[in-house]
C-alpha atoms as a PDB file:
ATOM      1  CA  UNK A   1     -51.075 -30.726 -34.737  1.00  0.00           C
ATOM      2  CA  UNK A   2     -48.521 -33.175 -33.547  1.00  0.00           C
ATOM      3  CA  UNK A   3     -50.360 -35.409 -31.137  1.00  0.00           C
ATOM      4  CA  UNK A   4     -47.395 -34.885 -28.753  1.00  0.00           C
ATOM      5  CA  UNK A   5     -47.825 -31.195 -28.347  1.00  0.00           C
ATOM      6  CA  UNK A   6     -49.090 -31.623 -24.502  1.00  0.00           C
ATOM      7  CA  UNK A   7     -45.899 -34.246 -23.575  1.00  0.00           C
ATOM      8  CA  UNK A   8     -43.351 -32.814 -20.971  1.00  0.00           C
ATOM      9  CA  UNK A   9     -41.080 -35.692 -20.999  1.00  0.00           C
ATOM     10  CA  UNK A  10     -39.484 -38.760 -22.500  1.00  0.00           C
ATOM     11  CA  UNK A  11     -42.565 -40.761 -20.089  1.00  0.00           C
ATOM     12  CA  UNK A  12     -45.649 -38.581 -21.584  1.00  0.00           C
ATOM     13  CA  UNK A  13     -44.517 -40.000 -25.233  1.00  0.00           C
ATOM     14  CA  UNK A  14     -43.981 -43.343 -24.451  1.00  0.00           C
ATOM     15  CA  UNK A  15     -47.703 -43.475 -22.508  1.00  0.00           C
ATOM     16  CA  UNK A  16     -48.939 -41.940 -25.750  1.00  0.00           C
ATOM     17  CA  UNK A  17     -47.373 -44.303 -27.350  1.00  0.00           C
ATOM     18  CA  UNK A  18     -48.400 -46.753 -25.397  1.00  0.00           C
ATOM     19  CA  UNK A  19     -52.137 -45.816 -25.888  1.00  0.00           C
ATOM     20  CA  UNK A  20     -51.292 -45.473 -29.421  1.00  0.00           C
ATOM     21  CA  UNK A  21     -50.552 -48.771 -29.826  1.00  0.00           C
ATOM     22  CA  UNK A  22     -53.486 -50.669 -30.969  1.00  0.00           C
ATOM     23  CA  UNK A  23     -53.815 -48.091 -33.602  1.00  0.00           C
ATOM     24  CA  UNK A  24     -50.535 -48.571 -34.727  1.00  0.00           C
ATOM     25  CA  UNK A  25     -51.057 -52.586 -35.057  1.00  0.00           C
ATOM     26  CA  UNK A  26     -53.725 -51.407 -37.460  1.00  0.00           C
ATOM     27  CA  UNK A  27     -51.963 -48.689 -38.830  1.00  0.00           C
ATOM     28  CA  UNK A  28     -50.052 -48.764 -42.415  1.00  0.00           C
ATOM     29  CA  UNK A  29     -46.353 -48.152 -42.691  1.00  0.00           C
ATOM     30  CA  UNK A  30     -47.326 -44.243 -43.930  1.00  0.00           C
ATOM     31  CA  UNK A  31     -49.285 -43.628 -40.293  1.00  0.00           C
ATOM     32  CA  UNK A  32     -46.246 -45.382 -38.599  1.00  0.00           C
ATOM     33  CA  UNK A  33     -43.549 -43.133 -39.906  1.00  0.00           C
ATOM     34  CA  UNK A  34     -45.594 -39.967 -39.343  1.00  0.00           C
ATOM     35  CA  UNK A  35     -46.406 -40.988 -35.336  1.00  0.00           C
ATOM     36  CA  UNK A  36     -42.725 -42.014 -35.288  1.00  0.00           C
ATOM     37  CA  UNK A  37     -41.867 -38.236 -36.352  1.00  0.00           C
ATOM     38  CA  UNK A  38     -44.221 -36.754 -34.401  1.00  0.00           C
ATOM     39  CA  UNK A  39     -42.167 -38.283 -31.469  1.00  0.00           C
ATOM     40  CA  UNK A  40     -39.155 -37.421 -32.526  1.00  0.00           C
ATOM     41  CA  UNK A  41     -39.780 -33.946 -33.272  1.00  0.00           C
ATOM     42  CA  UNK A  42     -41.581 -33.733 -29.182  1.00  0.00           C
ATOM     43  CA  UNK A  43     -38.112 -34.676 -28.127  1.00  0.00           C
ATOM     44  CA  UNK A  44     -36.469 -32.552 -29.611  1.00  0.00           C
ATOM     45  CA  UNK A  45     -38.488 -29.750 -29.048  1.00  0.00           C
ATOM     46  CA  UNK A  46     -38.051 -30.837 -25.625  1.00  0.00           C
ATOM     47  CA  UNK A  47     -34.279 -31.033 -25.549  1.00  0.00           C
ATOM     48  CA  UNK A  48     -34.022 -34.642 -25.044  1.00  0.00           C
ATOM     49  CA  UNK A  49     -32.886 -36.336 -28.584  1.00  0.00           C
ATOM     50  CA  UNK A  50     -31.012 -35.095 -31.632  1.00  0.00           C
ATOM     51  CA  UNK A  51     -32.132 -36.413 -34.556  1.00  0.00           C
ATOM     52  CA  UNK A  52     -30.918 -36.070 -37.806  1.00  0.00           C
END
């Protein structure tokens, strides 16, 4: 499940993000990408970013 399911906007990612972060520190580059796409696909599920 993409752990930005629940967000409603562009704020509710970064905060998860945010929260996220000392996870990420720790996090190898594979973990980073897949948070990073999670976001990306929230936002555009949300209508705020195209990303191709």
């Amino acid at each position: 499940m993409n752990r930005f399911a629940n967000a409603q906007s562009v704020s509710d990612i970064i905060d998860q993000l945010a929260a996220d972060a000392v996870v990420g520190d720790r996090a190898g580059i594979e973990q980073r990408q897949q948070i990073a796409a999670e976001a990306k696909e929230r936002l555009v599920e949300l209508g705020m970013a195209n990303f191709s």
